[in-house]
N, C-alpha and C. Protein backbone atom coordinates (compact mmCIF):
# COMPACT_ATOMS: atom_id res chain seq x y z
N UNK A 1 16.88 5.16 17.31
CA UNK A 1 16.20 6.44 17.30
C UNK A 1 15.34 6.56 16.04
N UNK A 2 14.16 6.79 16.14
CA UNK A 2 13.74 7.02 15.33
C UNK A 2 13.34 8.29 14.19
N UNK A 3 13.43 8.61 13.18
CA UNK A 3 13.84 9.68 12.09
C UNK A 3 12.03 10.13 12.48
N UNK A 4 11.98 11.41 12.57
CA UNK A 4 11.17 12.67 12.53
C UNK A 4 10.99 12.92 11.44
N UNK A 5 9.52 12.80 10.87
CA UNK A 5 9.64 13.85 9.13
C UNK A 5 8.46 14.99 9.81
N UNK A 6 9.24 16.37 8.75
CA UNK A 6 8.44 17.36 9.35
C UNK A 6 7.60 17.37 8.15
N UNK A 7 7.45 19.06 7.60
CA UNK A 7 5.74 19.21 6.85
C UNK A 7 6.33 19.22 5.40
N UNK A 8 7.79 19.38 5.31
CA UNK A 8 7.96 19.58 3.97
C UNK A 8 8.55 17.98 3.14
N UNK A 9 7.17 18.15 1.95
CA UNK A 9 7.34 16.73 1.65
C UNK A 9 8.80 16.28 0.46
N UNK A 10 9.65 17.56 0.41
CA UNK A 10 10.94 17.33 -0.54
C UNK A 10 11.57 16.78 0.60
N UNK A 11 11.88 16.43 1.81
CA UNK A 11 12.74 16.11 3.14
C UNK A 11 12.42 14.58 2.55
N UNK A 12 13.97 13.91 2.52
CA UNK A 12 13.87 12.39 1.89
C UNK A 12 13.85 11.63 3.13
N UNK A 13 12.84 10.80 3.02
CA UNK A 13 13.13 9.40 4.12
C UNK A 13 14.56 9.19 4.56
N UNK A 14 15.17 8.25 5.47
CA UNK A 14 16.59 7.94 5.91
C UNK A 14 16.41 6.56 5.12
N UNK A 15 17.45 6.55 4.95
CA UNK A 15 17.60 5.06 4.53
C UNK A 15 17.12 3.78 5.23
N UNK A 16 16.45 3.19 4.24
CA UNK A 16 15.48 1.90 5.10
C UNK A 16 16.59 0.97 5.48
N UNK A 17 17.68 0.77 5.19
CA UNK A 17 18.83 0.12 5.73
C UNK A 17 18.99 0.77 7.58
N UNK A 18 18.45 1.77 8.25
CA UNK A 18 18.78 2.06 9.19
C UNK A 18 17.46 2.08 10.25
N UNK A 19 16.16 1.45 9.44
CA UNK A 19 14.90 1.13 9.85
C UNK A 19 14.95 0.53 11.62
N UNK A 20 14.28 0.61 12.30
CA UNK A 20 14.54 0.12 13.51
C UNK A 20 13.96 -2.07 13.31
N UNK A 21 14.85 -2.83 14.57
CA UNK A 21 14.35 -4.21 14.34
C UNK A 21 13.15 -4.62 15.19
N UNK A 22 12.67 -4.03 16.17
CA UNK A 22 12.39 -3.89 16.84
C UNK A 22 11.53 -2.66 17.11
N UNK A 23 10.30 -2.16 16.38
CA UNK A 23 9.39 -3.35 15.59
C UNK A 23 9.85 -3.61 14.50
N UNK A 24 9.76 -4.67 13.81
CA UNK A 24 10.77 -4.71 12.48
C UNK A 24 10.69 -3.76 11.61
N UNK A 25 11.42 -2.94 11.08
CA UNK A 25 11.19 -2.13 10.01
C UNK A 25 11.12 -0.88 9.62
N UNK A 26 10.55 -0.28 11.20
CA UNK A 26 10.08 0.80 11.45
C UNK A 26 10.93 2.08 11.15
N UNK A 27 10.76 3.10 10.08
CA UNK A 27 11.53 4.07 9.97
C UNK A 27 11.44 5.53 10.19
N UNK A 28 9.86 5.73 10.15
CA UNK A 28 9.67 7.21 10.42
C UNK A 28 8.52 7.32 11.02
N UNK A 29 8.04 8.50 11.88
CA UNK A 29 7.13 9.10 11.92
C UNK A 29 6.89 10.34 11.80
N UNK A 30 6.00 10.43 11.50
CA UNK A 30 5.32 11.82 11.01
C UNK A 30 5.06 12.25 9.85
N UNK A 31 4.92 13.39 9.38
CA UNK A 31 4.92 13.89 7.85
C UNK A 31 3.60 13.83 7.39
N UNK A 32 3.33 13.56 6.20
CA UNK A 32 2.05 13.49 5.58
C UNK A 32 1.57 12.84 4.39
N UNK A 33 0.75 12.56 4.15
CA UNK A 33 0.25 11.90 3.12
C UNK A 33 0.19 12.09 1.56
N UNK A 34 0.83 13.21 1.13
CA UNK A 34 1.06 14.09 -0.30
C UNK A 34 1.36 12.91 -1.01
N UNK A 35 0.88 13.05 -2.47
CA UNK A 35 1.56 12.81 -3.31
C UNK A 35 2.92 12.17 -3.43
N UNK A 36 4.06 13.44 -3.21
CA UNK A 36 5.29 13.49 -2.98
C UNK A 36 5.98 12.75 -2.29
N UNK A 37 5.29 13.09 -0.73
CA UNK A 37 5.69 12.36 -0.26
C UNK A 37 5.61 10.79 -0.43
N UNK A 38 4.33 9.77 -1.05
CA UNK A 38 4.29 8.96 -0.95
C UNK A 38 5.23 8.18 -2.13
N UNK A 39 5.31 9.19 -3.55
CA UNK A 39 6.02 8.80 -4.17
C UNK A 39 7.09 8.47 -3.69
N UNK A 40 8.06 9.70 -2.83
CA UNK A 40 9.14 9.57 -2.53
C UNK A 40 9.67 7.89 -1.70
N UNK A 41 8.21 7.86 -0.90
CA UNK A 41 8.56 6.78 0.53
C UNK A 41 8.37 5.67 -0.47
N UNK A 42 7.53 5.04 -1.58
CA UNK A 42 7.80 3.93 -2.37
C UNK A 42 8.81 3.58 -3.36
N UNK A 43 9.98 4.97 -3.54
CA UNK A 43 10.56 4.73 -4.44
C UNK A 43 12.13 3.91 -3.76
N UNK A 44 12.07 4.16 -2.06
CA UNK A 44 12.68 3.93 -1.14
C UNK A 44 12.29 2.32 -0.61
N UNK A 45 10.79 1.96 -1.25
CA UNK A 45 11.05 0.42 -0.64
C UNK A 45 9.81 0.84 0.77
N UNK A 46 9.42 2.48 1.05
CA UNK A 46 8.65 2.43 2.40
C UNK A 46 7.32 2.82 2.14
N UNK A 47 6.47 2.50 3.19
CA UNK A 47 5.50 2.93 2.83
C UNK A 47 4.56 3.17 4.40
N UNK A 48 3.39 3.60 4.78
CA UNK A 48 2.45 4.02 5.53
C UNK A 48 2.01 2.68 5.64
N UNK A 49 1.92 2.51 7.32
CA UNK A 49 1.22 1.83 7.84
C UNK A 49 0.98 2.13 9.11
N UNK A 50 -0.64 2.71 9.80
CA UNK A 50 -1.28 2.98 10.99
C UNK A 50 -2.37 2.93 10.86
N UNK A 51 -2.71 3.06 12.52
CA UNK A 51 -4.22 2.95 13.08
C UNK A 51 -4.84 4.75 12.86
N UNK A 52 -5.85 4.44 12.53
CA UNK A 52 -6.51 6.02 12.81
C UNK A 52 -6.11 6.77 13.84
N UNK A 53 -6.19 6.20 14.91
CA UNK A 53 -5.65 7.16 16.41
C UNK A 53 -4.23 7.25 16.47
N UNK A 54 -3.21 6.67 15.52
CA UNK A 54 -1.84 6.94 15.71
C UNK A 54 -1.42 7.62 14.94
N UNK A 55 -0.05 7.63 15.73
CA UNK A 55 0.70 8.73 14.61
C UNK A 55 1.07 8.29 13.51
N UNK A 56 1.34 9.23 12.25
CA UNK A 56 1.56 8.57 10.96
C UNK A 56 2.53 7.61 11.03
N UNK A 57 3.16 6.13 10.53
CA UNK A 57 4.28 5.42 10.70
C UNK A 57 4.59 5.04 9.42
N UNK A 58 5.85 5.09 9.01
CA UNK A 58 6.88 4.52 7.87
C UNK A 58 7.51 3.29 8.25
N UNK A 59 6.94 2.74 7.17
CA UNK A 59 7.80 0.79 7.62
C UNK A 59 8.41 0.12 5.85
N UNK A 60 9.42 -0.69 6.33
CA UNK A 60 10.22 -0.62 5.56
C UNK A 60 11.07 -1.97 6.24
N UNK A 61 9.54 -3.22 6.64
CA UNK A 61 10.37 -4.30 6.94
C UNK A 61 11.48 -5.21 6.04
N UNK A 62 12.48 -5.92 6.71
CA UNK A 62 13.34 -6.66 6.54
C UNK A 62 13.16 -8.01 7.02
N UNK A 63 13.07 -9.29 6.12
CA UNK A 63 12.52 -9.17 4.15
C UNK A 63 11.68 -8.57 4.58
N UNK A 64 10.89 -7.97 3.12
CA UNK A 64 9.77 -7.60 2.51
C UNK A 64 10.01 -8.14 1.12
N UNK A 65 8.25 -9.01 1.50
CA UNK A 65 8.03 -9.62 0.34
C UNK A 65 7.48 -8.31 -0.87
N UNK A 66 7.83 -8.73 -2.35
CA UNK A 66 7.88 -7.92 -2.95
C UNK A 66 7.20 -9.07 -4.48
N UNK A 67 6.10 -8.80 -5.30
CA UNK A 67 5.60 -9.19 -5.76
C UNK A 67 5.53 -8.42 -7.20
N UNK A 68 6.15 -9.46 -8.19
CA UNK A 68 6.75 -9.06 -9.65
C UNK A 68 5.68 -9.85 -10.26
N UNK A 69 4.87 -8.85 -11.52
CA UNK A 69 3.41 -9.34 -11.72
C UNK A 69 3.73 -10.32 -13.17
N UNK A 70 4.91 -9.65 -13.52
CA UNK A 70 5.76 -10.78 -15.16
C UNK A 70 6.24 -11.93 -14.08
N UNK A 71 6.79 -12.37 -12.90
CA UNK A 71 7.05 -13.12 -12.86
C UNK A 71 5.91 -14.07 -12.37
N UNK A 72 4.30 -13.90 -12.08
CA UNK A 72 3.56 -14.69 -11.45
C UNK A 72 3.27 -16.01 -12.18
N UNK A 73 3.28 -17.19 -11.23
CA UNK A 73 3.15 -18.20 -11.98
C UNK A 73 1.54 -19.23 -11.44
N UNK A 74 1.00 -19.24 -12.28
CA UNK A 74 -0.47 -19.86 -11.94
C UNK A 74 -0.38 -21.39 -12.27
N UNK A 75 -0.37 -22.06 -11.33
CA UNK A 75 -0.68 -23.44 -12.07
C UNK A 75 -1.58 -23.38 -12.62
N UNK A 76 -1.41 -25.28 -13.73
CA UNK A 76 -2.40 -25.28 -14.45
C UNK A 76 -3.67 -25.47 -14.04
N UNK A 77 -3.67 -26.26 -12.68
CA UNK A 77 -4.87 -26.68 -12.14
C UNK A 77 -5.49 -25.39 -11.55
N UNK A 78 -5.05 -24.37 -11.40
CA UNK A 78 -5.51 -22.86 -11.10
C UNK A 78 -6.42 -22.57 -12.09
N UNK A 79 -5.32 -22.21 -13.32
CA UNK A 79 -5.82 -21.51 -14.42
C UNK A 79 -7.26 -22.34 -14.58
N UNK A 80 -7.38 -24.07 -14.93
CA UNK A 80 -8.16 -24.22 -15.41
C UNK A 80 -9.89 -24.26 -14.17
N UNK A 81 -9.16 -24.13 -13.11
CA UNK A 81 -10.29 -23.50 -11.82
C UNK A 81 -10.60 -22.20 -12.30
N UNK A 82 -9.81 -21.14 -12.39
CA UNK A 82 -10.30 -19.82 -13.08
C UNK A 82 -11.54 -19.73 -14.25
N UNK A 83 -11.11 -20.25 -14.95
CA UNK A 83 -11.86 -20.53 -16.26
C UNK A 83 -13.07 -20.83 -15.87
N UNK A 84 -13.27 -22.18 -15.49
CA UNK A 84 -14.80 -23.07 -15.30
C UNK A 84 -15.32 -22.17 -14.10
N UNK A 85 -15.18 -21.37 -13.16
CA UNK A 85 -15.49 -20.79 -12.32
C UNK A 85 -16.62 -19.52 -12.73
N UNK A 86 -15.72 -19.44 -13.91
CA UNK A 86 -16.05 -18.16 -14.58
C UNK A 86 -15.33 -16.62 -14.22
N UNK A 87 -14.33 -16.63 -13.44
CA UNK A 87 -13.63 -15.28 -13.32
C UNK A 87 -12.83 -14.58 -13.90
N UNK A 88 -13.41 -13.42 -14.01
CA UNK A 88 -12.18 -12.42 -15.30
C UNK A 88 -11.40 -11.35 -14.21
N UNK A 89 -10.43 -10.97 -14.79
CA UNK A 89 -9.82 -9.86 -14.27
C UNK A 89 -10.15 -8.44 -15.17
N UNK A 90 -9.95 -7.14 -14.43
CA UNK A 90 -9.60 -6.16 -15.06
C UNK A 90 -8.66 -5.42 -13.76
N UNK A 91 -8.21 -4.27 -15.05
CA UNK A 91 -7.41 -3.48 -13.97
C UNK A 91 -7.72 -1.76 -14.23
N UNK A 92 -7.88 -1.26 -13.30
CA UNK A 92 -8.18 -0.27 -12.84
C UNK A 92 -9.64 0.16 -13.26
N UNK A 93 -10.50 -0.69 -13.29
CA UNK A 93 -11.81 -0.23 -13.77
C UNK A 93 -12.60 0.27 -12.43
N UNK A 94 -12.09 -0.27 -11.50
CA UNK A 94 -13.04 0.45 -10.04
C UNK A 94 -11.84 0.39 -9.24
N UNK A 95 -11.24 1.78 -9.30
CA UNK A 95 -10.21 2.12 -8.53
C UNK A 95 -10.77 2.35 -7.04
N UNK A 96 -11.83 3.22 -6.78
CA UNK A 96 -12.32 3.70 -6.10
C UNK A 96 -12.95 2.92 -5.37
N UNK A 97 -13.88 1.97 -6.10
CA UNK A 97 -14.83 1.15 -5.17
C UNK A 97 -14.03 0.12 -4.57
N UNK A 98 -12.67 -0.06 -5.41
CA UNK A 98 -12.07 -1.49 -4.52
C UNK A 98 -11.17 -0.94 -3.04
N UNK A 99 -10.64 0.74 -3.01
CA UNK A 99 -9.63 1.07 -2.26
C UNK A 99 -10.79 1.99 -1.20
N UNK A 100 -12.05 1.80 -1.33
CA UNK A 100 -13.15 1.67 -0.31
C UNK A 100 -13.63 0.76 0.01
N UNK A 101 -13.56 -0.35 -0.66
CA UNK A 101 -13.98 -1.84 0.38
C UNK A 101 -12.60 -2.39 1.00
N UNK A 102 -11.54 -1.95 0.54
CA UNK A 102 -10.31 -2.48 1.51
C UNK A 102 -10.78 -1.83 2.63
N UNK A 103 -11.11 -0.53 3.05
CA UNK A 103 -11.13 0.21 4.15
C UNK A 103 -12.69 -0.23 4.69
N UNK A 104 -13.35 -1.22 4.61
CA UNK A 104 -14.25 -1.49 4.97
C UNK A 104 -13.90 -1.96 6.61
N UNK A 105 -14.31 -1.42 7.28
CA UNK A 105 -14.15 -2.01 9.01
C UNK A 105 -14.31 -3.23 9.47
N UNK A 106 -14.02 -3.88 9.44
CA UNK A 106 -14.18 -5.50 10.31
C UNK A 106 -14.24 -4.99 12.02
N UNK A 107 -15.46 -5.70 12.18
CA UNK A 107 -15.65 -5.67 13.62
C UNK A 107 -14.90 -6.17 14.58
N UNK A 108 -13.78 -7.15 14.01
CA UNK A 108 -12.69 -8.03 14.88
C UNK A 108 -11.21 -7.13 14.69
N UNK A 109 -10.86 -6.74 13.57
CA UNK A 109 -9.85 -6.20 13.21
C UNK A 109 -9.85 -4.75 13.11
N UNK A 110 -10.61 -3.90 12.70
CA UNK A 110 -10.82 -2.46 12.37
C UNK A 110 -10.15 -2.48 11.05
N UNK A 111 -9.55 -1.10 10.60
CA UNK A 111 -9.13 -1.07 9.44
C UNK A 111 -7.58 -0.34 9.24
N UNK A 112 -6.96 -0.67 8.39
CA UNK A 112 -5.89 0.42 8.47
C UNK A 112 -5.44 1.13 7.24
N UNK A 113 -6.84 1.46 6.63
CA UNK A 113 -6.86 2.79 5.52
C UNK A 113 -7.56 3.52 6.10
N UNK A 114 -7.12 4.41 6.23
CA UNK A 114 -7.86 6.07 6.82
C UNK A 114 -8.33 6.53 5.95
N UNK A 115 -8.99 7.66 6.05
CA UNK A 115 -9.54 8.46 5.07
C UNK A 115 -8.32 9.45 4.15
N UNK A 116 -7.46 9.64 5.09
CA UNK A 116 -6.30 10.44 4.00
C UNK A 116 -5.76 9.42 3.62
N UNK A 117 -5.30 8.12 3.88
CA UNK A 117 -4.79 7.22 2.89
C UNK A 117 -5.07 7.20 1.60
N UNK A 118 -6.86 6.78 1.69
CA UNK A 118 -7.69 6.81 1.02
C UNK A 118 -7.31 7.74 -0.51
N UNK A 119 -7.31 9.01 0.24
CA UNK A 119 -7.27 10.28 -0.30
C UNK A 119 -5.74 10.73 -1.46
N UNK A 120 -4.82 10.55 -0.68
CA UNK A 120 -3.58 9.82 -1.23
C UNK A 120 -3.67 9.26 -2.41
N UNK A 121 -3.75 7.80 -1.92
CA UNK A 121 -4.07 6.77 -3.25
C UNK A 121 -5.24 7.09 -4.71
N UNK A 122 -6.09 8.01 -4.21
CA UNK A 122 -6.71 8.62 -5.12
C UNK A 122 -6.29 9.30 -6.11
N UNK A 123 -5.26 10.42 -5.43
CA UNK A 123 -4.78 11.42 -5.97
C UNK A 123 -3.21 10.89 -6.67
N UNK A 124 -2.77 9.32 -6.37
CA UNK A 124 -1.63 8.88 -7.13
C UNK A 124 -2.41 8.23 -8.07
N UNK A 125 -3.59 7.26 -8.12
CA UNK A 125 -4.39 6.64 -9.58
C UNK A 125 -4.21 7.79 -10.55
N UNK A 126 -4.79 9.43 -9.92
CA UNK A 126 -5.41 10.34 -10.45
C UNK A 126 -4.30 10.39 -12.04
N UNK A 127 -2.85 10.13 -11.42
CA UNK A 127 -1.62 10.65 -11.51
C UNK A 127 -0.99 9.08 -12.38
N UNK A 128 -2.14 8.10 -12.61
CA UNK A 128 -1.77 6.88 -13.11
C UNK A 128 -0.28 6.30 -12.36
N UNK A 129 -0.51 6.49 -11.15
CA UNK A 129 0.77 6.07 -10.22
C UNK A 129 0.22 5.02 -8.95
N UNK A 130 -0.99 4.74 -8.93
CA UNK A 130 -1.56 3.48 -8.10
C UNK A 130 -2.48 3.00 -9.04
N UNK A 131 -2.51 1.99 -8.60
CA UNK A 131 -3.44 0.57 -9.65
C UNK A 131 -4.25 0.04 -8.84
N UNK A 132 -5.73 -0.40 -9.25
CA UNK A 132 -5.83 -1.55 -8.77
C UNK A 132 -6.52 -2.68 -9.47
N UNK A 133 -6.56 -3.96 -9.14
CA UNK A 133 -6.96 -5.18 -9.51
C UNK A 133 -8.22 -5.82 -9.52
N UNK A 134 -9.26 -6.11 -10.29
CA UNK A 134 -10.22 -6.21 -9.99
C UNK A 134 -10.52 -7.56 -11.00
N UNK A 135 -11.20 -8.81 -9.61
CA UNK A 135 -11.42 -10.27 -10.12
C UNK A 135 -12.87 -9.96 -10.23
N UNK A 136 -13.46 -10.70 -10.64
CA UNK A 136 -14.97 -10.81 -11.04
C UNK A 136 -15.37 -12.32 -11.46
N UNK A 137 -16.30 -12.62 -10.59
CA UNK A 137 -17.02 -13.84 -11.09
C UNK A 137 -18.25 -13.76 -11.12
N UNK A 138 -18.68 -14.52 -12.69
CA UNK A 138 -19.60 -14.42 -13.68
C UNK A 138 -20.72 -14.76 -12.67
């Protein structure tokens, strides 16, 4: 069965331990895109994933890969491809322009940032609570 969230975003997710397998992961629908709420659903391990025409969905697959940025390891033959390539990193210098070209439409795939996603993630940077990553070559 799947867990109902209504409008009020203090109502805590169910435990992602009780996520459905079938589709893998799957824990809620409904609710909304706040702040709050999203804090709440990442601090749980869940997060938003849908199509524009669907209903909002909470997923919270089993594994989920989970990516620790102290533990990344670059080979050397990477690093020294990085270098001669000429690419730098920064972080959060175009929050905006990068979490609008994710939502860029592919004609084969469509997209699955909406405009309140969008909107969301704005308003958690706003809140220095989303990041993003930005490569650049020279």
């Amino acid at each position: 069965m799947i867990f109902r969230l209504d409008a009020d975003p203090a109502v805590p997710f169910p435990d992602p331990e009780w996520a459905e397998t079938i589709p893998n992961g799957l824990v809620a629908i409904g609710g909304d895109l706040s702040p709050e709420r999203l804090v709440g659903a990442y601090r749980q391990g869940i997060f938003p994933w849908f199509n524009a025409d669907d209903p909002l969905l909470w997923w919270s697959p089993d594994p989920r890969w989970v990516l620790y940025p102290e533990a990344l390891h670059l080979s050397r033959s990477l690093r020294k491809t990085l270098r001669r390539e000429g690419f730098s990193c920064t972080l959060d210098r175009c929050f905006n322009e990068v979490i609008t070209a994710c939502a860029t439409v592919r004609a084969d795939e469509g997209t699955w940032l909406t405009t309140g996603m969008i909107a969301g993630y704005q308003v958690l940077h706003g809140h220095g609570l989303a990041h993003s990553v930005e490569v650049w070559q020279a």
